[in-house]
N, C-alpha and C. Protein backbone atom coordinates (compact mmCIF):
# COMPACT_ATOMS: atom_id res chain seq x y z
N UNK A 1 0.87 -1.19 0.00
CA UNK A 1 0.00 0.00 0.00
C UNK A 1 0.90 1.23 0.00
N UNK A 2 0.77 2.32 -0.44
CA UNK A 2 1.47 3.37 -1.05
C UNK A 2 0.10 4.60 0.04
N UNK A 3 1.04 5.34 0.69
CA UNK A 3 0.50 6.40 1.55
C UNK A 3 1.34 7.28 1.09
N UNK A 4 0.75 8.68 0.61
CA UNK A 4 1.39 9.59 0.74
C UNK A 4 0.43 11.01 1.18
N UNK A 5 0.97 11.65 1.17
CA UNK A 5 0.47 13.11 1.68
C UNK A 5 0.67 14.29 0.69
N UNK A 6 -0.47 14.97 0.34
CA UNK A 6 -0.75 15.41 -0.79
C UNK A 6 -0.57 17.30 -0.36
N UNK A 7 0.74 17.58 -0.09
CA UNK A 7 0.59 19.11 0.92
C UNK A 7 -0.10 20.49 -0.39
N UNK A 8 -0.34 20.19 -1.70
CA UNK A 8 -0.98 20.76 -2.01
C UNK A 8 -2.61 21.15 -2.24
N UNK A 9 -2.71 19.64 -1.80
CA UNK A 9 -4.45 20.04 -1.59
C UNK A 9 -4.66 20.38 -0.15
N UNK A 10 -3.80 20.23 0.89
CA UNK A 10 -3.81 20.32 2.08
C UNK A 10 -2.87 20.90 2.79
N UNK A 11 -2.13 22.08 2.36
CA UNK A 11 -1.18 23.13 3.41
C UNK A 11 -1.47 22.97 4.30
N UNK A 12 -0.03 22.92 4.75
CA UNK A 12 0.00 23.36 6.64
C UNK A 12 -0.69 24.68 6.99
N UNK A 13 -0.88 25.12 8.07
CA UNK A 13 -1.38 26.45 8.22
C UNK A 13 -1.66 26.38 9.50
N UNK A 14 -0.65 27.60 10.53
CA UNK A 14 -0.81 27.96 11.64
C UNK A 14 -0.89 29.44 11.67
N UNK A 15 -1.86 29.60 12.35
CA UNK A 15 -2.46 31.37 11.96
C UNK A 15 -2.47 32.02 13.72
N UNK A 16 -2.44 31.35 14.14
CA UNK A 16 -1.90 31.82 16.17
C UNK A 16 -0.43 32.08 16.23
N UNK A 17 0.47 31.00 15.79
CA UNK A 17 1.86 31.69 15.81
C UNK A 17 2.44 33.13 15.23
N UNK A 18 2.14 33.44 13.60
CA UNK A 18 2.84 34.92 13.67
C UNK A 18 1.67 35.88 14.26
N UNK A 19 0.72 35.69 14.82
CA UNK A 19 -0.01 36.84 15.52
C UNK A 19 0.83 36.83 16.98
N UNK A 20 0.83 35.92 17.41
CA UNK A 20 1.88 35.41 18.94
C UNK A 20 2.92 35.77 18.65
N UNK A 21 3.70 36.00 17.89
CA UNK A 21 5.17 36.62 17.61
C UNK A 21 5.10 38.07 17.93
N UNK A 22 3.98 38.71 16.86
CA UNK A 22 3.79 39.85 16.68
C UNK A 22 3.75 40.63 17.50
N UNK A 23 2.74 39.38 18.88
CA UNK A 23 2.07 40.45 20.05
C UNK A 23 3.72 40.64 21.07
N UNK A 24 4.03 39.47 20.80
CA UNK A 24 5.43 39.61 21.68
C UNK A 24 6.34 40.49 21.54
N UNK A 25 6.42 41.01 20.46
CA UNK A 25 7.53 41.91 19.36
C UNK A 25 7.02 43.16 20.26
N UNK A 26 5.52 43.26 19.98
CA UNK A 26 4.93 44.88 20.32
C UNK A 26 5.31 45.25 21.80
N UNK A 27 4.68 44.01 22.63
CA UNK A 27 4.80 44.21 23.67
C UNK A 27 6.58 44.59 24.78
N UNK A 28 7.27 43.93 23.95
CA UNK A 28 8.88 44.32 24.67
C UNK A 28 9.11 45.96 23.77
N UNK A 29 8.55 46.29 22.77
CA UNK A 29 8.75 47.32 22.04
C UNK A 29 8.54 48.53 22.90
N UNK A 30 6.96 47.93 23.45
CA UNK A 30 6.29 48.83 24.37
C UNK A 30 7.13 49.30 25.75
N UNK A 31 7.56 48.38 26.07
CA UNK A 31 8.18 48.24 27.59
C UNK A 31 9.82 48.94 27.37
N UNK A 32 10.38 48.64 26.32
CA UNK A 32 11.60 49.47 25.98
C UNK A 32 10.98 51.02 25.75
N UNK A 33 10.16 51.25 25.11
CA UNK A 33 9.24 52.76 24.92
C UNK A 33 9.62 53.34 25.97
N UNK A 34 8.50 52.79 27.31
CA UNK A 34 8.46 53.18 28.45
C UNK A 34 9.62 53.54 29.29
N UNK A 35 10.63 52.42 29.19
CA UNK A 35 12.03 53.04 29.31
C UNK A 35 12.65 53.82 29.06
N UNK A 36 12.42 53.63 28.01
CA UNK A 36 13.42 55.20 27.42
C UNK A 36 13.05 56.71 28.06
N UNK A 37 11.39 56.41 27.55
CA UNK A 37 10.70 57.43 28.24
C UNK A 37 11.10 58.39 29.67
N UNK A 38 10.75 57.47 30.48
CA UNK A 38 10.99 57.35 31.91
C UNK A 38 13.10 58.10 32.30
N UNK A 39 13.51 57.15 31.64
CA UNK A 39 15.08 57.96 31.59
C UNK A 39 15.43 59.19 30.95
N UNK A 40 14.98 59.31 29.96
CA UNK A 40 14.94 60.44 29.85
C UNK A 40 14.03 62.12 30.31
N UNK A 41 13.18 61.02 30.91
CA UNK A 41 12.48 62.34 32.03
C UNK A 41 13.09 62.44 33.35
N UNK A 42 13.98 61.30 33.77
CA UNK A 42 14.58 61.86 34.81
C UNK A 42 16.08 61.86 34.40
N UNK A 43 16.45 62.23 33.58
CA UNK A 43 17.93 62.75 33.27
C UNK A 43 17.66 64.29 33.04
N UNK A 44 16.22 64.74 32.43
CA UNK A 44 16.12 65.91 31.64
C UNK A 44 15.61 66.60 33.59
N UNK A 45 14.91 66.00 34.70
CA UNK A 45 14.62 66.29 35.47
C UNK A 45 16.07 66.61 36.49
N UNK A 46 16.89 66.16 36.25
CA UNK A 46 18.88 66.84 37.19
C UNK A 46 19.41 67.81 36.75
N UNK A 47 19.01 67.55 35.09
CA UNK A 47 19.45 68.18 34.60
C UNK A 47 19.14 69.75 34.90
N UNK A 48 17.69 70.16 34.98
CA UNK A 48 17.23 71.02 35.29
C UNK A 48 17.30 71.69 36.71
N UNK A 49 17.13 70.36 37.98
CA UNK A 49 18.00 70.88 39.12
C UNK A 49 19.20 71.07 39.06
N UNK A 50 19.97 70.75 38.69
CA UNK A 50 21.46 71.27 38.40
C UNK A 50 21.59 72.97 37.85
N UNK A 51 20.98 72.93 36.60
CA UNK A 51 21.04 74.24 35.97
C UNK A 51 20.35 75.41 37.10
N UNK A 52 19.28 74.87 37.70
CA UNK A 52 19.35 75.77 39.04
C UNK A 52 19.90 76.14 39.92
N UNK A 53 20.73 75.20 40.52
CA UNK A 53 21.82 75.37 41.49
C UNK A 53 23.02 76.15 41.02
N UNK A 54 22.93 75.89 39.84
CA UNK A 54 24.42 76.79 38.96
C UNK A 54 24.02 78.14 38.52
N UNK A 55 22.70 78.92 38.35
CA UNK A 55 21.86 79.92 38.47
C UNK A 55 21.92 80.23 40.03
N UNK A 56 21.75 79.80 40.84
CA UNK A 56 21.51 80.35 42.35
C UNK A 56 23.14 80.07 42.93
N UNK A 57 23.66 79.80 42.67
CA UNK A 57 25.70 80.07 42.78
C UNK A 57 25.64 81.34 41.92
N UNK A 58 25.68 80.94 40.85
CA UNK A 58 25.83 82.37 39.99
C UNK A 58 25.46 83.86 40.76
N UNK A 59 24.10 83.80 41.14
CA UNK A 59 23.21 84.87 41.56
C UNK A 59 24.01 85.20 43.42
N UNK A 60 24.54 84.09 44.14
CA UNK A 60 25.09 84.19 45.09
C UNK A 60 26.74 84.95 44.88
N UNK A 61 27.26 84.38 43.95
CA UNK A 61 28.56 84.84 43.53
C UNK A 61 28.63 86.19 42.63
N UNK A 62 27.61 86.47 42.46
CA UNK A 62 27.66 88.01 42.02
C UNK A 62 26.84 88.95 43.10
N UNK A 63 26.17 88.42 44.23
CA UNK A 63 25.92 89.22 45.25
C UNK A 63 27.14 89.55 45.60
N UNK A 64 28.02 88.50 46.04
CA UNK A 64 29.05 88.77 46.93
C UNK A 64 30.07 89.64 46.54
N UNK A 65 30.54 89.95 44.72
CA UNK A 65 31.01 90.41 44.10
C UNK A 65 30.92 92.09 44.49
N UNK A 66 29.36 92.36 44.16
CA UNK A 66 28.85 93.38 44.35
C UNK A 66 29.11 94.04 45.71
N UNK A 67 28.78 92.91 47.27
CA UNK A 67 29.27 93.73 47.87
C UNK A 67 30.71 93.80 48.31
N UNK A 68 31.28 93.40 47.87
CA UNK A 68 32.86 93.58 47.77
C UNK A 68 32.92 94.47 47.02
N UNK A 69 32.83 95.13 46.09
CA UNK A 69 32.93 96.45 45.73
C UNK A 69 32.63 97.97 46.30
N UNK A 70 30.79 97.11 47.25
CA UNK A 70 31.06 98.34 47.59
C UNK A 70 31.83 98.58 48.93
N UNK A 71 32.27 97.31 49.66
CA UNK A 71 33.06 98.15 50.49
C UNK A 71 34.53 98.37 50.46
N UNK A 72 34.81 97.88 48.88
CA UNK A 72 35.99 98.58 48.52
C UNK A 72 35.96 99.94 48.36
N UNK A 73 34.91 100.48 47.64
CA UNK A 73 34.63 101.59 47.42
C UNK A 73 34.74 102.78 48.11
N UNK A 74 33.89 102.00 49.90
CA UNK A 74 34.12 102.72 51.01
C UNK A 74 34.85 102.55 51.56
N UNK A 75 36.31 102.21 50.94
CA UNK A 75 37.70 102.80 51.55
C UNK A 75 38.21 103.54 51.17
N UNK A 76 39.10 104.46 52.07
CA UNK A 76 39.81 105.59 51.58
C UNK A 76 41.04 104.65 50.55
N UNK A 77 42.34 105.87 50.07
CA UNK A 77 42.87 105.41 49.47
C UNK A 77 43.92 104.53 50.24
N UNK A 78 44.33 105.24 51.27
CA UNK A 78 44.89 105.09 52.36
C UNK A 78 44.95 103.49 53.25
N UNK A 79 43.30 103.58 53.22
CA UNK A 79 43.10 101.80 53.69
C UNK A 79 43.31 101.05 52.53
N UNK A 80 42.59 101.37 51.54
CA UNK A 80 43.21 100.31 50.54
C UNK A 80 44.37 99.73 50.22
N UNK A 81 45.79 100.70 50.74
CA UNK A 81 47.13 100.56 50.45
C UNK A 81 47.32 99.40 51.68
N UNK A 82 46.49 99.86 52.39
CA UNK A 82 47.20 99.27 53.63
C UNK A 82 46.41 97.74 54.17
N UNK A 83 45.24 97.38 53.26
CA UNK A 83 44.57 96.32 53.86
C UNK A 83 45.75 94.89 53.10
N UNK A 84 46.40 95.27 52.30
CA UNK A 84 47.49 93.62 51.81
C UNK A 84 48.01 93.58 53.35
N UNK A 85 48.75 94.90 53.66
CA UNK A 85 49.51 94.50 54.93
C UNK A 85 48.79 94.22 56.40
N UNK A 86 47.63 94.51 56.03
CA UNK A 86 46.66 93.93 57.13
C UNK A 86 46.37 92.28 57.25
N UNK A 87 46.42 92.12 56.03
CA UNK A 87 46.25 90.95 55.80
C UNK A 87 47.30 89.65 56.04
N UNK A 88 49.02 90.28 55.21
CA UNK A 88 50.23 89.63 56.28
C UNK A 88 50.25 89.37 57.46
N UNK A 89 49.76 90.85 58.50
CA UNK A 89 50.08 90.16 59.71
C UNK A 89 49.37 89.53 60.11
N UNK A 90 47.83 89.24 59.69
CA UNK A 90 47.02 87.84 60.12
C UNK A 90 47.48 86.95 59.55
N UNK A 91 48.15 86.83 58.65
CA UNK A 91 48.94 85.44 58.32
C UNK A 91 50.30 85.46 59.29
N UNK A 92 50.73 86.46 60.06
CA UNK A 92 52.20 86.40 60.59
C UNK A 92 51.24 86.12 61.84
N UNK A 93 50.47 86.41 62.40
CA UNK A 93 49.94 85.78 63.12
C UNK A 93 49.70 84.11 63.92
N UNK A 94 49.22 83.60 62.92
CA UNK A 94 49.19 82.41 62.72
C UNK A 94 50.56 81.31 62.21
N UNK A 95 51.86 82.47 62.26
CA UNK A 95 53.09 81.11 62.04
C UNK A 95 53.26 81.40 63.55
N UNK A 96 53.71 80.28 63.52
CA UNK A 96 54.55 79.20 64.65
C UNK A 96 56.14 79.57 64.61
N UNK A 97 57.02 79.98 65.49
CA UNK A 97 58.45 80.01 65.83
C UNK A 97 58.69 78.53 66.23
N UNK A 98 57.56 78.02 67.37
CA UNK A 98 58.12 77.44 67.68
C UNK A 98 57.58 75.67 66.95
N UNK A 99 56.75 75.87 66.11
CA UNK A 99 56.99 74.80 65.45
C UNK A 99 57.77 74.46 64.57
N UNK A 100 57.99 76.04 63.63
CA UNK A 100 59.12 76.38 62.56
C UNK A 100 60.19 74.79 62.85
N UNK A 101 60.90 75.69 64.42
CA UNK A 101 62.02 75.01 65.38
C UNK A 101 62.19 74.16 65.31
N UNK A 102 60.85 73.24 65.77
CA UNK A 102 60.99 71.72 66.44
C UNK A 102 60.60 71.37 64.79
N UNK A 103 60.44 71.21 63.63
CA UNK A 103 60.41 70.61 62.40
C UNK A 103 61.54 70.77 61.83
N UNK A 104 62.59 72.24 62.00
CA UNK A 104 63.77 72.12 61.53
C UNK A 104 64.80 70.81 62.45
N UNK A 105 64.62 71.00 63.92
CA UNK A 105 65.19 69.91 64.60
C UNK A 105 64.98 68.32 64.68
N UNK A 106 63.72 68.10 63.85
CA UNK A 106 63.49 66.58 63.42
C UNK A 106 64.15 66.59 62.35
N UNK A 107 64.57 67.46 61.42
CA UNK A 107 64.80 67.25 59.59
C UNK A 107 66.42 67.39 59.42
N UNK A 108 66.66 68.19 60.36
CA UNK A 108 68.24 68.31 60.16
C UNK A 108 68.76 67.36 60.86
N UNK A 109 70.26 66.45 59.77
CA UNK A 109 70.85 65.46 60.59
C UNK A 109 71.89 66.25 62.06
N UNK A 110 71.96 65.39 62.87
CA UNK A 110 73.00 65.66 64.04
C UNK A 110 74.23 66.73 63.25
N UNK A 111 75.32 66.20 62.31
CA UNK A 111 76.13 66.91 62.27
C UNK A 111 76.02 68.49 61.71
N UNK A 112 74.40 68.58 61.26
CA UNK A 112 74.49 69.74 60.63
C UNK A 112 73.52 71.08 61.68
N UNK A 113 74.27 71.90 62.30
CA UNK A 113 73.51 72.90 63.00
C UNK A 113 73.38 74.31 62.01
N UNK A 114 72.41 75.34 62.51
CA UNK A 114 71.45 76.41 61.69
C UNK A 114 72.18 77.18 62.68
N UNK A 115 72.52 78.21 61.38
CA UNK A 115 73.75 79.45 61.86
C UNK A 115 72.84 80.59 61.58
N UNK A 116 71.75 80.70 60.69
CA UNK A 116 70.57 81.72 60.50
C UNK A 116 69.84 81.37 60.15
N UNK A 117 68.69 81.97 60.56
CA UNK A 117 67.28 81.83 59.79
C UNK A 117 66.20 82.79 60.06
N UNK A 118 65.54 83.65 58.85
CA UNK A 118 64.95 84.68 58.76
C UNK A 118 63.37 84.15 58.18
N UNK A 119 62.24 85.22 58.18
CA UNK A 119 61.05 84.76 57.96
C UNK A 119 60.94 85.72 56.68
N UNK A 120 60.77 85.35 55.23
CA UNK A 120 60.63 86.28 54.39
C UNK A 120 58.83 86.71 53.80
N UNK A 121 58.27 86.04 53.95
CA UNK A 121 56.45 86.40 54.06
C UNK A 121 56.33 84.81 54.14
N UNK A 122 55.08 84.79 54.47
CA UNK A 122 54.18 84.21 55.20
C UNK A 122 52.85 84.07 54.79
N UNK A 123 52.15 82.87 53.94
CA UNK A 123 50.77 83.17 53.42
C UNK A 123 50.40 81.99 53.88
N UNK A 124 48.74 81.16 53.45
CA UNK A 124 48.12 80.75 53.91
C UNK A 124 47.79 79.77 53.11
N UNK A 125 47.74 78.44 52.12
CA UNK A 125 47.46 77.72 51.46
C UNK A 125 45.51 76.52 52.38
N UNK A 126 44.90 77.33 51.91
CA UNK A 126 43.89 75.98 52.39
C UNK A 126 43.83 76.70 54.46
N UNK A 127 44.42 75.45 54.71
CA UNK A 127 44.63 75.78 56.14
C UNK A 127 45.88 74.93 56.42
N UNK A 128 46.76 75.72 55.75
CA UNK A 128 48.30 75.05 55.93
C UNK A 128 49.11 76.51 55.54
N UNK A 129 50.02 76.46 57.02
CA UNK A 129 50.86 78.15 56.93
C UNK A 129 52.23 77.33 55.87
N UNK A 130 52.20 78.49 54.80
CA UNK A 130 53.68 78.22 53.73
C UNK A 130 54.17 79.62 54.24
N UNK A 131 55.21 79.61 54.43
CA UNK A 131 56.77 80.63 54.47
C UNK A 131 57.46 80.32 53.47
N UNK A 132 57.74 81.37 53.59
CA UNK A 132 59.20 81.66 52.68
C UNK A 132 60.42 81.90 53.53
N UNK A 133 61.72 81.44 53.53
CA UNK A 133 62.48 81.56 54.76
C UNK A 133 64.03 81.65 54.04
N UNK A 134 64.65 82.42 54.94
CA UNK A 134 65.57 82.49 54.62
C UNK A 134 66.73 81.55 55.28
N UNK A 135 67.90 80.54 55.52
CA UNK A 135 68.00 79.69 55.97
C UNK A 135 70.08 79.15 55.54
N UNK A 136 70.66 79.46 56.86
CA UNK A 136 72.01 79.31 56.72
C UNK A 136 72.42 77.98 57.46
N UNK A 137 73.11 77.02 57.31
CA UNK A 137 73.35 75.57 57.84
C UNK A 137 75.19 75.68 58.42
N UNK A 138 75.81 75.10 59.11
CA UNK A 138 76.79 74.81 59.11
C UNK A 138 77.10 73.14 59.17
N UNK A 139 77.93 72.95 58.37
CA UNK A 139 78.23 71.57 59.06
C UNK A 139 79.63 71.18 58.48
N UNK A 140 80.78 70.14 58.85
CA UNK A 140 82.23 69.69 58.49
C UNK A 140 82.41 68.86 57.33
N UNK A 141 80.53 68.31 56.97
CA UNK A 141 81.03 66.97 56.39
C UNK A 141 80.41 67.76 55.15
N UNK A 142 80.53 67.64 54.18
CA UNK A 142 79.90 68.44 52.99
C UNK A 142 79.04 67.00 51.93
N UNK A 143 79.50 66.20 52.33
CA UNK A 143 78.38 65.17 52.05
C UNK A 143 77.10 64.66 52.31
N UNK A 144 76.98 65.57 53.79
CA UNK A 144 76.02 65.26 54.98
C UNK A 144 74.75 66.66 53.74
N UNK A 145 75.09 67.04 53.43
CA UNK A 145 74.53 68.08 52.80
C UNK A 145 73.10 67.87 51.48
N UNK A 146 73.85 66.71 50.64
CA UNK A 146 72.98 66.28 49.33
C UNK A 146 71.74 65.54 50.45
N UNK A 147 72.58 64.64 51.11
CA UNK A 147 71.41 63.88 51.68
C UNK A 147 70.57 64.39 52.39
N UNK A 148 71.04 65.50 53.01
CA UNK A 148 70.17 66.25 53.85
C UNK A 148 68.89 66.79 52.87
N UNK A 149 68.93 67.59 51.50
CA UNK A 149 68.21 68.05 51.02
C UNK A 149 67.13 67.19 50.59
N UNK A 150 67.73 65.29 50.23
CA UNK A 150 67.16 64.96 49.73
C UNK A 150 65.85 64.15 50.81
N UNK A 151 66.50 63.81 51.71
CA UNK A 151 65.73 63.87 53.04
C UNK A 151 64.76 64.49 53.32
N UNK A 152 64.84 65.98 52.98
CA UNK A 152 63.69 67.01 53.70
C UNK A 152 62.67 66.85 52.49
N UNK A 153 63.49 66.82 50.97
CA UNK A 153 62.01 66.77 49.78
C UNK A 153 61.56 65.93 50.29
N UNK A 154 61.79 64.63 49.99
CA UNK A 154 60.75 63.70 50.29
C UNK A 154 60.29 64.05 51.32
N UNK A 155 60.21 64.11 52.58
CA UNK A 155 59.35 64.62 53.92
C UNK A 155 57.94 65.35 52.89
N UNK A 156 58.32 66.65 52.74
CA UNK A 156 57.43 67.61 52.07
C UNK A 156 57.01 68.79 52.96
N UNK A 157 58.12 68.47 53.78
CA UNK A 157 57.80 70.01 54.95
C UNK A 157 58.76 71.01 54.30
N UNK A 158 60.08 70.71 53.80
CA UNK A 158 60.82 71.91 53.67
C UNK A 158 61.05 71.53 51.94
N UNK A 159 61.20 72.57 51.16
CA UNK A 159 61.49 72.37 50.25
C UNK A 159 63.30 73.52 50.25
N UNK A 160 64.47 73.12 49.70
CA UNK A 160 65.51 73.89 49.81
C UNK A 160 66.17 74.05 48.46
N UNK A 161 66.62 75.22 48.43
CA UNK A 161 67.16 75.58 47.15
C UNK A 161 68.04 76.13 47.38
N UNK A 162 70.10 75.75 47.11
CA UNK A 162 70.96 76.03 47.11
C UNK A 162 71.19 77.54 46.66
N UNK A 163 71.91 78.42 47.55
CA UNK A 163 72.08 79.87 46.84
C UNK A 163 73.27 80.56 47.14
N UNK A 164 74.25 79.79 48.15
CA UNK A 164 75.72 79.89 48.05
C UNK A 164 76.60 78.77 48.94
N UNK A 165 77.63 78.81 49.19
CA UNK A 165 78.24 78.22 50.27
C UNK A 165 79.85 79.03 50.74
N UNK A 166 80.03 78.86 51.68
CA UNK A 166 81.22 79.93 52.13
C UNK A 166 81.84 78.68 53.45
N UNK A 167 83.05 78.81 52.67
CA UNK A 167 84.21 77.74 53.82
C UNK A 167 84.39 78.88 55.07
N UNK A 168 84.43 77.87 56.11
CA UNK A 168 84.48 79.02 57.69
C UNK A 168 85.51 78.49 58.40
N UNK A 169 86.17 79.16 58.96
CA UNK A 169 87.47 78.57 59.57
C UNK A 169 87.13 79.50 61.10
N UNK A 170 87.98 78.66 62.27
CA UNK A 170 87.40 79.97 63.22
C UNK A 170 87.13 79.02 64.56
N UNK A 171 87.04 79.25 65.88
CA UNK A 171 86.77 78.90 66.60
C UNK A 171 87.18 77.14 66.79
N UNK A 172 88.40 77.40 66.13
CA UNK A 172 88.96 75.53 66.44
C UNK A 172 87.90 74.74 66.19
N UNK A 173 87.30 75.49 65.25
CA UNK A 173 87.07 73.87 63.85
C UNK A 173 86.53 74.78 62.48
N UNK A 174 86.84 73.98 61.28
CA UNK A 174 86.65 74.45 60.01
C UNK A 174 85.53 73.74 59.42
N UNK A 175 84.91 74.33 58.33
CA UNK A 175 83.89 73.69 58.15
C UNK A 175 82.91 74.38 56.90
N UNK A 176 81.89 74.19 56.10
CA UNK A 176 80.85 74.96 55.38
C UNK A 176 80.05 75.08 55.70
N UNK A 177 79.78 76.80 55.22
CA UNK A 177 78.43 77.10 55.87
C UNK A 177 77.23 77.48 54.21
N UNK A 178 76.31 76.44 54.39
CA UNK A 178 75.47 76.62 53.20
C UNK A 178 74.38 77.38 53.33
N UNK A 179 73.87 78.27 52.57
CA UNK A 179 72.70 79.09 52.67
C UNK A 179 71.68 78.84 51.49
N UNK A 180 70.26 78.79 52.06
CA UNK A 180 69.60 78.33 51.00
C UNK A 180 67.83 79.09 51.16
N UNK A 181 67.61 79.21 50.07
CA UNK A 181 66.31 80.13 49.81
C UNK A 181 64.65 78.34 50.73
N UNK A 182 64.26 78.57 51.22
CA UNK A 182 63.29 78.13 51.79
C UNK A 182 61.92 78.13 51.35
N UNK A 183 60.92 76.98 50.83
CA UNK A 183 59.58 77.36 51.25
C UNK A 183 59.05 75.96 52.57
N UNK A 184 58.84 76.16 53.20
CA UNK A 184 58.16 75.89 54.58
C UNK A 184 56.61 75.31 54.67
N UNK A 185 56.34 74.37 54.61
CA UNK A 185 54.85 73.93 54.63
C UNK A 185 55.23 73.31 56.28
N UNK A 186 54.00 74.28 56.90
CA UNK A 186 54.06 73.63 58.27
C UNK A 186 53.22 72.63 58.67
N UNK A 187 53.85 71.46 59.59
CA UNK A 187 52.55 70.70 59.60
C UNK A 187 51.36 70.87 59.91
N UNK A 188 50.54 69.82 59.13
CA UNK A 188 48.88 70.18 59.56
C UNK A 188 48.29 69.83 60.69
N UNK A 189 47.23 70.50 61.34
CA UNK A 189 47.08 70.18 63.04
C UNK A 189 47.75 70.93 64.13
N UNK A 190 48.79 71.46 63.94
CA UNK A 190 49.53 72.10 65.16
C UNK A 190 48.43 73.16 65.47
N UNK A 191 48.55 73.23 67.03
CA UNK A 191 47.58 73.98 67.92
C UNK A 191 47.66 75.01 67.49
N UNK A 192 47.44 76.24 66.93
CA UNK A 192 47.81 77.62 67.29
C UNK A 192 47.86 78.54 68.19
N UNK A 193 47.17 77.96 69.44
CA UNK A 193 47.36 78.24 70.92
C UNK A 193 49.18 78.32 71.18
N UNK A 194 49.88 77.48 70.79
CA UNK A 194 50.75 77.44 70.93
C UNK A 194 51.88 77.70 69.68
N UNK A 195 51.67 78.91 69.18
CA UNK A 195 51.82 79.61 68.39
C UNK A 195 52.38 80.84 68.84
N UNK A 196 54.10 81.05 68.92
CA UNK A 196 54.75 81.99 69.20
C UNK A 196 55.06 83.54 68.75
N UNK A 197 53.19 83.44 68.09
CA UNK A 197 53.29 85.10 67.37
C UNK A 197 53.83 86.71 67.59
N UNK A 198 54.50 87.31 68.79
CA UNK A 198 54.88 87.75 69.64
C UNK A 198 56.45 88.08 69.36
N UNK A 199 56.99 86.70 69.10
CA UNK A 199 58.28 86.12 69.11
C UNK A 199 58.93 86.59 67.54
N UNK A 200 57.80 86.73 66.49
CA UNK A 200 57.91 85.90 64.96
C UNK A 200 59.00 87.62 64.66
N UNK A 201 58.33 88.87 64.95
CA UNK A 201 59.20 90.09 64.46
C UNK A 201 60.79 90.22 65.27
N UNK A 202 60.28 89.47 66.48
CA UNK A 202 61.54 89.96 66.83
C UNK A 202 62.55 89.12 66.62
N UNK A 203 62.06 87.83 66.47
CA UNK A 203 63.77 86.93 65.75
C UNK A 203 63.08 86.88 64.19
N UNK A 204 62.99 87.86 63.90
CA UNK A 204 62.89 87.41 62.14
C UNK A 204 64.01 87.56 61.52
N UNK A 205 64.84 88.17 61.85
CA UNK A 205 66.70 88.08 61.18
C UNK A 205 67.29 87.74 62.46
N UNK A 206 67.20 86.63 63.26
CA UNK A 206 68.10 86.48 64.42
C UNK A 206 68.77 85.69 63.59
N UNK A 207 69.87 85.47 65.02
CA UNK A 207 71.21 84.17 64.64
C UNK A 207 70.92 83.15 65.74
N UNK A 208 70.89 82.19 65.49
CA UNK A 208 70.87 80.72 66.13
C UNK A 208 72.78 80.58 66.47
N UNK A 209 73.21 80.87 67.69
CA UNK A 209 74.41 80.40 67.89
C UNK A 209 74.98 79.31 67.78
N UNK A 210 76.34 78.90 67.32
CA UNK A 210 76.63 77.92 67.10
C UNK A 210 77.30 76.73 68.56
């Protein structure tokens, strides 16, 4: 017996599957829609608090502008010359002698002692006092010297910059005395209670005896 199947008088035909595709297609279409939607209403929604906050800085930073003018304005010429130097000695204020001291006496090795040291200004970084200093060393060994500098960079309290050296003979022993331009980052945290402001004009060109 011979069976066969005749698919032209009788096609297959499923008419639920591409409608079931279709609905599936629409429906993730839909739900990505909504997404997008949704993100971009709240990206366009920061966006817009943001641009406010940078409008109300703006509007704050040109109040403040404004009144800084006018009470520049209402200074004579006189104060005006004189408010920078008003302003130094609240920064001379706030250095330390005697921390200056005790950071030069952790940084310098034993053989090398400080024959001068002067305060050349004094400003304010953040809330960290920088000096500028002026700064004379003695010591016998002239090797003790590289290492010394290279010692204090890395630290990051003293930074030193070579600006002469002069051989010293004298008092039964010989020796070099190096002088070097200073900037000073003092450490952060020191009390300012204990802050030798008082002290800072009157040894600002002293000599440290040897």
């Amino acid at each position: 017996m011979n069976n066969s199947l005749n698919l032209a008088s009788r096609p297959f035909s499923n008419r639920i599957l591409p409608w079931a595709l279709t609905a599936i297609i629409l429906f993730v279409s839909l739900i990505g829609l909504i997404l997008v939607v949704r993100l971009t209403t709240t990206a366009k929604a920061q966006a817009d608090k943001a641009q406010i906050e940078i409008n109300k800085l703006k509007q704050e930073e040109h109040a403040l502008m404004k009144e800084a003018e006018t009470l520049k304005a209402a200074f004579t010429a006189d104060q005006q010359q004189a408010l920078p130097a008003a302003h130094l000695l609240v920064d001379r204020k706030l250095f330390s002698w005697s921390q200056l001291l005790a950071d030069l006496e952790a940084s310098l090795p034993n053989n090398v002692r400080v024959s001068r040291i002067s305060v050349q200004d004094v400003t304010r970084d953040a809330n960290q006092t920088v000096a500028q200093l002026e700064l004379a060393v003695f010591t016998k060994n002239p090797a003790t010297i590289s290492d010394m500098i290279a010692a204090m960079h890395k630290e990051g309290i003293f930074y030193l910059v070579l600006r002469n050296q002069n051989l010293q003979k004298g008092r039964g022993e010989a020796g070099t005395e190096y002088e070097f331009s200073v900037v000073y980052r003092a450490r952060p945290g020191y009390s300012s209670s204990e802050s030798v402001a008082e002290a800072g004009d009157a040894r600002k060109s002293s000599e440290v005896p040897r």
